[in-house]
N, C-alpha and C. Protein backbone atom coordinates (compact mmCIF):
# COMPACT_ATOMS: atom_id res chain seq x y z
N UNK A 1 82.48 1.57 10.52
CA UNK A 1 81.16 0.96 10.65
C UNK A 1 80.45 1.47 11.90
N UNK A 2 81.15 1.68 13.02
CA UNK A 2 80.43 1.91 14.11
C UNK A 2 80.23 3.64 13.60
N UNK A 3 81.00 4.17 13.67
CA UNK A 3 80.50 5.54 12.92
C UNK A 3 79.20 5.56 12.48
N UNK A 4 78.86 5.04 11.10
CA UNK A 4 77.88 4.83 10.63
C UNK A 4 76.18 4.52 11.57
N UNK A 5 76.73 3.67 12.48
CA UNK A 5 75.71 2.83 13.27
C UNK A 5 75.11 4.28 14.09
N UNK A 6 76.40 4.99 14.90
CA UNK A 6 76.07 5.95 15.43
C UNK A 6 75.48 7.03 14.90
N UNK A 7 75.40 7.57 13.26
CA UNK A 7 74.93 8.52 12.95
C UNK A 7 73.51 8.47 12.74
N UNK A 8 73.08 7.03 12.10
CA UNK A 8 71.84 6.28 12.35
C UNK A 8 70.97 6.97 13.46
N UNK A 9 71.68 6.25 14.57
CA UNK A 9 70.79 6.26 15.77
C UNK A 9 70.62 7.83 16.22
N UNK A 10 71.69 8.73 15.67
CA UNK A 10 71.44 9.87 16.31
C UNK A 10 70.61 10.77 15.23
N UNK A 11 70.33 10.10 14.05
CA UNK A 11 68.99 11.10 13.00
C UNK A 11 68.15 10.33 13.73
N UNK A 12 67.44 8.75 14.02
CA UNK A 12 66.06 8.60 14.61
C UNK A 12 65.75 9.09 15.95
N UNK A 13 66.90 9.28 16.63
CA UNK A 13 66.48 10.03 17.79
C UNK A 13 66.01 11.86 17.74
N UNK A 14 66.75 11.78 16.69
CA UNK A 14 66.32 13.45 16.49
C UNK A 14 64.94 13.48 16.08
N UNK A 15 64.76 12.50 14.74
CA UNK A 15 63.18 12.67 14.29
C UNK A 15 62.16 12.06 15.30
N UNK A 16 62.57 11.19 15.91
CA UNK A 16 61.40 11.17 17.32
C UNK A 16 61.35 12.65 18.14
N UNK A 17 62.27 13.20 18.57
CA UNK A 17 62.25 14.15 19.42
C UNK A 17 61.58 14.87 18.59
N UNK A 18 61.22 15.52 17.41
CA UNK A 18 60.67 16.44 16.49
C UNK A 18 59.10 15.95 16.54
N UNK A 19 58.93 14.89 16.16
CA UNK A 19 57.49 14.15 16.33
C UNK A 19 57.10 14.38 17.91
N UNK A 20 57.80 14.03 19.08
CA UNK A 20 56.96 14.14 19.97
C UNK A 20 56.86 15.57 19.87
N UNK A 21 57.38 16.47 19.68
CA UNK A 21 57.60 18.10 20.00
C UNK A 21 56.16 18.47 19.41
N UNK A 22 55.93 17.91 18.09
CA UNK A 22 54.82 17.65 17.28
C UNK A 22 53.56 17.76 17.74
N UNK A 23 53.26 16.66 18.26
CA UNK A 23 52.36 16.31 18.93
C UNK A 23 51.82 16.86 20.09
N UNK A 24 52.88 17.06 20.89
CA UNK A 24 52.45 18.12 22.52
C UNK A 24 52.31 19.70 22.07
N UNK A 25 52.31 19.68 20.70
CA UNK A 25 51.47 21.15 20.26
C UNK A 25 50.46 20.98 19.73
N UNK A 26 50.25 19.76 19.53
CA UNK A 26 48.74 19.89 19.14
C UNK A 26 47.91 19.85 19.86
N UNK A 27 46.92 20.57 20.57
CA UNK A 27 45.74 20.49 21.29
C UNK A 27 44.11 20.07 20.76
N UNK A 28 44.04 19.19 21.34
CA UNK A 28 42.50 18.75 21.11
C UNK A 28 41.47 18.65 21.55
N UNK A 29 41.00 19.87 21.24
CA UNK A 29 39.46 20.17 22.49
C UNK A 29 38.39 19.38 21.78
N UNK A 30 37.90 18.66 22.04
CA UNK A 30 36.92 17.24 21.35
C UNK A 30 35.61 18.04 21.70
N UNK A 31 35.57 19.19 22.87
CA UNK A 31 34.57 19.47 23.59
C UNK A 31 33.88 20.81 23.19
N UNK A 32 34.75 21.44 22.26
CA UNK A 32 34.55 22.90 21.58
C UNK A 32 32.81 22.52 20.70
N UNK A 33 32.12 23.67 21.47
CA UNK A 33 31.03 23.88 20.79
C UNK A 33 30.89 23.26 19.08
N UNK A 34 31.48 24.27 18.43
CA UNK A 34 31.15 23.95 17.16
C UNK A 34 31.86 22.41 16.24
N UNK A 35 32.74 21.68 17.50
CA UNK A 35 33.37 20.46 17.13
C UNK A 35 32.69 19.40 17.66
N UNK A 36 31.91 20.08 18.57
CA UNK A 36 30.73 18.83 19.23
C UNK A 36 29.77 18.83 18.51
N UNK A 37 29.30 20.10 17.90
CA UNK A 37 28.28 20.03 16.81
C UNK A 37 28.27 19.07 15.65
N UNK A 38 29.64 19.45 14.82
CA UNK A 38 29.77 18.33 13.68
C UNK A 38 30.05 17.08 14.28
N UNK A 39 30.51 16.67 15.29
CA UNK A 39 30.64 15.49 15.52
C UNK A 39 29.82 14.29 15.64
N UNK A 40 28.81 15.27 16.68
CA UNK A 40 27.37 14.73 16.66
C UNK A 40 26.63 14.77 15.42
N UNK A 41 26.47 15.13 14.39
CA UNK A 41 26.10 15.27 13.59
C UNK A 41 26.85 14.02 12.69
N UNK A 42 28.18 13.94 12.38
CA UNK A 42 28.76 13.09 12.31
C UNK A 42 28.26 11.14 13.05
N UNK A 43 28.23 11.27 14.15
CA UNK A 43 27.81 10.41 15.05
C UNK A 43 25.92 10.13 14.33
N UNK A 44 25.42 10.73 14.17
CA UNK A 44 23.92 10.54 13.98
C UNK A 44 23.50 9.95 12.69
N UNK A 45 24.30 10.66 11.26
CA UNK A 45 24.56 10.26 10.10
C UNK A 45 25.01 9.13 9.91
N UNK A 46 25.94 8.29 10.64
CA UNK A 46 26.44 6.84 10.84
C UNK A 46 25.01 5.77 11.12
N UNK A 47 24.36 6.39 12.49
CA UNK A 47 23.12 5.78 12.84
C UNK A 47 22.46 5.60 11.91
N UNK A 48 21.95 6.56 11.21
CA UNK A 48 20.90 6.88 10.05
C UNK A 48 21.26 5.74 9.19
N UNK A 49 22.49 5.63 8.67
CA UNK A 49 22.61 4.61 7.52
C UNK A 49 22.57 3.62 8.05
N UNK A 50 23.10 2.88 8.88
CA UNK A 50 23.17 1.22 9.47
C UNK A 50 21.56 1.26 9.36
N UNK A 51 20.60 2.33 9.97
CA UNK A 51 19.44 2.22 9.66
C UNK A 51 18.96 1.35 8.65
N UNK A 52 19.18 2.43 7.77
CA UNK A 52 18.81 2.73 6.64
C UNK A 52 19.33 1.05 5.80
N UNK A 53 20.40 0.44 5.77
CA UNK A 53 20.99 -0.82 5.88
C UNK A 53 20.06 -1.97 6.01
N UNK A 54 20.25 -1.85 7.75
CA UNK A 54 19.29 -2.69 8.36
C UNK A 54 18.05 -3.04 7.78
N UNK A 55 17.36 -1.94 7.18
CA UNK A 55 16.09 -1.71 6.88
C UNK A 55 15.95 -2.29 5.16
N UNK A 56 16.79 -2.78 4.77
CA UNK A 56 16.96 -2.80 3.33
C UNK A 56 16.81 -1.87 2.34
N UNK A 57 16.95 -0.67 2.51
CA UNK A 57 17.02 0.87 2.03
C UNK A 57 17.68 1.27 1.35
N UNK A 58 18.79 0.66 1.95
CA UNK A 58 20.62 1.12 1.67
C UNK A 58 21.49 -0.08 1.03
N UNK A 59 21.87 -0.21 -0.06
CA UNK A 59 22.80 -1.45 -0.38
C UNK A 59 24.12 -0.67 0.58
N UNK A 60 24.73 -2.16 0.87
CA UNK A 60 26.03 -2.26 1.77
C UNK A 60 27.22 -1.08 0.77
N UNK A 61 27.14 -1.30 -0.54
CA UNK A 61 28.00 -0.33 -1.41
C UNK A 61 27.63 1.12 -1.27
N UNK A 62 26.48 1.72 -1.06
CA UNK A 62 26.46 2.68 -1.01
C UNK A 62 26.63 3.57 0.42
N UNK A 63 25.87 2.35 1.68
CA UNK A 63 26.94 2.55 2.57
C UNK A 63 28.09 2.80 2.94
N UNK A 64 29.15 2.05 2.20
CA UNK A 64 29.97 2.20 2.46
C UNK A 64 30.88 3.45 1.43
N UNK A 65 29.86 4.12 0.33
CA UNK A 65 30.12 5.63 -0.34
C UNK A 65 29.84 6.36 1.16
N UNK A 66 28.89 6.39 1.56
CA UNK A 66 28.47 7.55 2.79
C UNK A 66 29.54 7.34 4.05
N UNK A 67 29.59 6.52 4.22
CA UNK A 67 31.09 6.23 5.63
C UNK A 67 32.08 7.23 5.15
N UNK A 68 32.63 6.46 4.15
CA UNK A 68 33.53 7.18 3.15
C UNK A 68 33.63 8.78 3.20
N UNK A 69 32.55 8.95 3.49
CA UNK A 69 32.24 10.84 2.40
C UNK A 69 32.05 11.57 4.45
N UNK A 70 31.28 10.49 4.82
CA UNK A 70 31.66 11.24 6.39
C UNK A 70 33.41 11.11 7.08
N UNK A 71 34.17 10.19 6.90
CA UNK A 71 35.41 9.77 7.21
C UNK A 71 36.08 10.92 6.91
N UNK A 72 35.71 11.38 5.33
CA UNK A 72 36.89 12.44 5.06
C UNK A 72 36.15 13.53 5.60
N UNK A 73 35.11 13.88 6.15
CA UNK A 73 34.78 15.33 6.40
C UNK A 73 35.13 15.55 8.14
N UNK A 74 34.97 14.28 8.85
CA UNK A 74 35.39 14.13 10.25
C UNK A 74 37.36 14.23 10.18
N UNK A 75 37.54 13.70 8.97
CA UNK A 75 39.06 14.20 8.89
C UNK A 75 39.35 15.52 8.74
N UNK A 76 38.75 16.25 7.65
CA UNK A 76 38.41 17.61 7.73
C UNK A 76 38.69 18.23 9.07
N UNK A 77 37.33 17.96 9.14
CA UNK A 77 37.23 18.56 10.99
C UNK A 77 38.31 18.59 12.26
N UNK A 78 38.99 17.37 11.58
CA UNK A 78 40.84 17.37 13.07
C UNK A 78 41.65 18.00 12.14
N UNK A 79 41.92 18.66 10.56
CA UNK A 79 42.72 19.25 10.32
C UNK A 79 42.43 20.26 10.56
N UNK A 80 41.33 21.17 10.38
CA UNK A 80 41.22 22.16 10.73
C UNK A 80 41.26 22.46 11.98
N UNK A 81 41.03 21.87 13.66
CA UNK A 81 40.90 22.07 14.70
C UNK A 81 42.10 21.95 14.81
N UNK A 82 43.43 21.33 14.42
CA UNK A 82 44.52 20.90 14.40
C UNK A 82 45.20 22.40 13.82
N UNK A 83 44.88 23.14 13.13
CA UNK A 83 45.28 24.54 12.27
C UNK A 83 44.98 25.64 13.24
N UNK A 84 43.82 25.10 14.35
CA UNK A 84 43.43 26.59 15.16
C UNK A 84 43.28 25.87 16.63
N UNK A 85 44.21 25.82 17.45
CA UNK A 85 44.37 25.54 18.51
C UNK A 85 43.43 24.68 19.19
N UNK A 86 43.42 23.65 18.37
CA UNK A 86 41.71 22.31 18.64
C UNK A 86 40.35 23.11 18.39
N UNK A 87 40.30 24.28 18.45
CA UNK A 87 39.00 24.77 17.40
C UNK A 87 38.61 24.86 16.35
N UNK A 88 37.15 25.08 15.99
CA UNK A 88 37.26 24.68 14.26
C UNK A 88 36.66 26.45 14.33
N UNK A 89 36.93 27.23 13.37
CA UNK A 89 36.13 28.70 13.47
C UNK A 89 34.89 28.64 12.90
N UNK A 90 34.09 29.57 13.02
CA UNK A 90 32.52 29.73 12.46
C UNK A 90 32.33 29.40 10.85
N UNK A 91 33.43 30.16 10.17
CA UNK A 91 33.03 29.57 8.61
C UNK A 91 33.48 28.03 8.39
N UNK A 92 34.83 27.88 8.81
CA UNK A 92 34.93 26.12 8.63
C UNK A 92 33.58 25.33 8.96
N UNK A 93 32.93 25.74 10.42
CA UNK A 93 31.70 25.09 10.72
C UNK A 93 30.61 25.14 9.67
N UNK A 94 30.59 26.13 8.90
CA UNK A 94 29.43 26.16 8.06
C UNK A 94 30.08 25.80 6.99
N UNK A 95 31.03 25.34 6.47
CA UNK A 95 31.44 24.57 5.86
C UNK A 95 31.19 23.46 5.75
N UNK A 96 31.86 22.37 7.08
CA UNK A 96 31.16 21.06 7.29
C UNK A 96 29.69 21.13 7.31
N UNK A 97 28.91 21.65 8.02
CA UNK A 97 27.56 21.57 7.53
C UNK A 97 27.25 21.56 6.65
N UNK A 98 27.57 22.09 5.78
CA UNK A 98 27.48 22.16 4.03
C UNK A 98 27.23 20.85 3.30
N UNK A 99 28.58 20.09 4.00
CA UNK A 99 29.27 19.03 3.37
C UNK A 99 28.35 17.81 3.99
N UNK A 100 27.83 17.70 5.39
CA UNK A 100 27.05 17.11 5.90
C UNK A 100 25.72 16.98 5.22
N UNK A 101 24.94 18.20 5.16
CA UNK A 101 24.12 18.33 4.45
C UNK A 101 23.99 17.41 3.40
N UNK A 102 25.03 17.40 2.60
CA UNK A 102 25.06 17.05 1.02
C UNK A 102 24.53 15.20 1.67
N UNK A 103 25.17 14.66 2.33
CA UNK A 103 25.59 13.11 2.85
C UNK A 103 23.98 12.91 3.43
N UNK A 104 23.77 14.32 4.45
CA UNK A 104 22.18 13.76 4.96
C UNK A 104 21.12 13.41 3.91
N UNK A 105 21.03 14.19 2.71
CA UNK A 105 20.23 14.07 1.99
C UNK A 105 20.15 13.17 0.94
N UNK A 106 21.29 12.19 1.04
CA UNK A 106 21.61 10.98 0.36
C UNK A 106 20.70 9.72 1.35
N UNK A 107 21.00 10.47 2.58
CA UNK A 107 20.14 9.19 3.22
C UNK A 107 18.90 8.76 3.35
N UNK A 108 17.90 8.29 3.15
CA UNK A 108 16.71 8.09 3.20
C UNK A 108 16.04 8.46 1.95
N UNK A 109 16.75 8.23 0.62
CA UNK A 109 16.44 8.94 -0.18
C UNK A 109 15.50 7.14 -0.66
């Protein structure tokens, strides 16, 4: 039994040590040009709808389609910066813009 107990403890210590190893390779430049771009962009699109909300414009359901559709593209955005040393490259960027685009033009419609 103690056997057992011990082999336990010595796989979760291994898979922590692998996770932190994990993690201190990932770098996250929050500050990279083209990640401050979508972000802000990101950040402004949020504004727009509570607006848009506020204003009786927007039902709360479709709000909460547009959160949604920005959530996964700001997720987007840390996998890919997460794939290239916390940067996102020039076509990924015009990518998310793409995808932004699509969400801006839902708003104020």
């Amino acid at each position: 039994m103690h056997n057992v107990t011990f082999r336990i403890a010595a796989v979760a210590v291994l898979a922590l040590s692998f996770a932190g190893t994990a993690s201190a390779q990932t770098s996250w430049d929050a500050t990279h040009p083209r990640r401050a771009e979508v972000n802000h962009r990101l950040a402004n699109q949020d504004r727009r709808i509570h607006q848009e909300v506020r204003e009786g414009e927007m039902s709360h359901a479709e709000a909460a389609r547009l959160h949604s559709d920005d959530r996964q593209i700001r997720q987007e955005e840390r996998d890919m910066a997460t794939q290239n040393s916390g940067h996102i490259a020039r076509r990924e960027d015009y990518v998310l813009n793409q995808q932004e685009n699509h969400v801006s033009r839902q708003i104020g419609q």
